[in-house]
Protein backbone atom coordinates (compact mmCIF):
# COMPACT_ATOMS: atom_id res chain seq x y z
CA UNK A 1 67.41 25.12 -58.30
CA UNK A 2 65.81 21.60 -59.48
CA UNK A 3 68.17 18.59 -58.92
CA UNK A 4 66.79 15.70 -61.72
CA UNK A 5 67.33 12.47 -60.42
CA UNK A 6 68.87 10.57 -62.94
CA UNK A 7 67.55 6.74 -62.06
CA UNK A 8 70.65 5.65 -60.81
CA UNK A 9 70.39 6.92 -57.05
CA UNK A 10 72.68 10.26 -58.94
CA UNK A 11 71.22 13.54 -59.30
CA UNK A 12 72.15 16.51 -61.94
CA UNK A 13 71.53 20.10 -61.45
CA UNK A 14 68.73 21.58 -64.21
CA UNK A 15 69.86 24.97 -64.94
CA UNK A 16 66.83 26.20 -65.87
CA UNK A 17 65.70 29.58 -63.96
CA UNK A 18 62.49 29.68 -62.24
CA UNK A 19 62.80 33.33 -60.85
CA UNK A 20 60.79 34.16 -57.35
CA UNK A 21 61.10 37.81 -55.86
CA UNK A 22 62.62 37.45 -52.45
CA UNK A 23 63.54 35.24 -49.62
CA UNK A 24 61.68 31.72 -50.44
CA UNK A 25 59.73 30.47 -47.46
CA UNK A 26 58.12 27.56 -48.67
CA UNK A 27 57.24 25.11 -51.30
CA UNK A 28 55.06 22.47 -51.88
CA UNK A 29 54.78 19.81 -54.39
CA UNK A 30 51.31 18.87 -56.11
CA UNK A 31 49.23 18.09 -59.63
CA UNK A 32 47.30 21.49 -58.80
CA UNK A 33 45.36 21.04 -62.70
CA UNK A 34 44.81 17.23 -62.67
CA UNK A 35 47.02 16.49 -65.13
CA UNK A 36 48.94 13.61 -64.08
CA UNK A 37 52.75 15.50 -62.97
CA UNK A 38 53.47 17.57 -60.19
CA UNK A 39 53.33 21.49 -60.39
CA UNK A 40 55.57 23.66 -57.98
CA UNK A 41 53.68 25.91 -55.49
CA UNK A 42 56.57 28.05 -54.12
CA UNK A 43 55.92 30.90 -51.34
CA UNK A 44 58.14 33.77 -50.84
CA UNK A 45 57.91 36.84 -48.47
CA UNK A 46 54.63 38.34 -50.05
CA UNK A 47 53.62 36.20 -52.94
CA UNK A 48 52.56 32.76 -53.78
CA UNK A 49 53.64 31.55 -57.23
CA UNK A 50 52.71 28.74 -58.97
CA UNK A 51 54.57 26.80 -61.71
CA UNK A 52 52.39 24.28 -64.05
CA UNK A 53 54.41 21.48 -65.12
CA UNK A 54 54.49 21.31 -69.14
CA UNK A 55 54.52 17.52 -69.20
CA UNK A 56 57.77 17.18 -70.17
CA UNK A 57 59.60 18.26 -67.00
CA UNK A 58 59.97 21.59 -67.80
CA UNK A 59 57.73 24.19 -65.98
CA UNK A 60 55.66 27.58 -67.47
CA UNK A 61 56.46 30.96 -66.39
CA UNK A 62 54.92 31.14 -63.31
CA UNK A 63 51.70 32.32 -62.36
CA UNK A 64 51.86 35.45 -59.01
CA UNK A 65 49.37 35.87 -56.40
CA UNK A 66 50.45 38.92 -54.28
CA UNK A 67 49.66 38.52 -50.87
CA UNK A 68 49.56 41.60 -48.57
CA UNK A 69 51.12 39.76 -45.81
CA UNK A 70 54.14 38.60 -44.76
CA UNK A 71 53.98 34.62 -45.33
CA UNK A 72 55.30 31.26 -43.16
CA UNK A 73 54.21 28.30 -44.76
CA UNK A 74 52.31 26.55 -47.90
CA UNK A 75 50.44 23.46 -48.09
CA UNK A 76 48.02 21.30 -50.20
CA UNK A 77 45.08 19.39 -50.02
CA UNK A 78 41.43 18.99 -51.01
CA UNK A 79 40.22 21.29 -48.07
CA UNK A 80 36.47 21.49 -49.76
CA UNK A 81 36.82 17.72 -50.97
CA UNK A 82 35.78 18.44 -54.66
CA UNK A 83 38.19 16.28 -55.88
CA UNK A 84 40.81 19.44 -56.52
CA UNK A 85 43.98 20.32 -54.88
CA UNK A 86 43.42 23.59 -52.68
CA UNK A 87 46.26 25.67 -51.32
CA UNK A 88 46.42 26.69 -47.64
CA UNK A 89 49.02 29.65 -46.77
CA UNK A 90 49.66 30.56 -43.19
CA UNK A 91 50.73 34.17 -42.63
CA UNK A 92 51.60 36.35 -39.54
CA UNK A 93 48.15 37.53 -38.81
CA UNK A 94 45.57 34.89 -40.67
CA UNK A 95 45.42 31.98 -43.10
CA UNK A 96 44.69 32.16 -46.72
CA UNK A 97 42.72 29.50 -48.55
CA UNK A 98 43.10 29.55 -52.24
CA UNK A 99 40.22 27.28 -53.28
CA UNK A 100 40.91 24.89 -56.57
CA UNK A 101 38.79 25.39 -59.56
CA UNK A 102 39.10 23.73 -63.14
CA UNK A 103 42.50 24.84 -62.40
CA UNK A 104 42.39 28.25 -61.07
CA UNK A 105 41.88 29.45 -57.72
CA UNK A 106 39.76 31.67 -55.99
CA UNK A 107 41.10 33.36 -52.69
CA UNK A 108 39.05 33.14 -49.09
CA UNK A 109 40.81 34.95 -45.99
CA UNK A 110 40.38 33.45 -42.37
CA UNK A 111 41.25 35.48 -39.57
């Protein structure tokens, strides 16, 4: 669920449906393609999804990157300070690095 804040210190309930598989973990909050608003990076058991804000506070159909693992947390940052958001997930046994490029990401394992 997305609560809207309305500008008045009130908040209203969007009931738009962003649907995750599973128990949701994690989220983080981030402009992940440089755009200027703030895309959803949600984490559930064993995937990573990633909704792209359309600009107009609605959000595409979002994009799944199964992870083999179960999963703890998610965070962001410019981990190989290019100027990009990067996405860091922490799992059981290692962390996952999803490095930023042009708006895609390429996966790197660390055990």
């Amino acid at each position: 669920m997305i609560y809207r804040n309305r500008g008045d210190g009130s908040f209203s309930l969007d009931h738009a449906s962003y649907d995750t598989e599973g128990l949701i973990c994690s989220l983080a909050l981030g402009d992940i393609d440089a755009d200027n608003d703030l895309d959803i990076v949600v984490l559930s058991y064993n995937q990573l999804v990633i909704y792209r804000n359309r600009g107009d506070g609605r959000f595409l159909e979002g994009e799944n990157y199964g992870i083999d693992n179960i999963m703890i947390s998610v965070a962001l940052g410019d981990i190989d300070e290019d100027g990009d958001l990067d996405i860091a997930v922490v799992t059981y046994n290692y962390l996952i690095i999803y490095i930023g490029v042009m708006g895609s990401f390429q996966r790197k394992v660390i055990t």
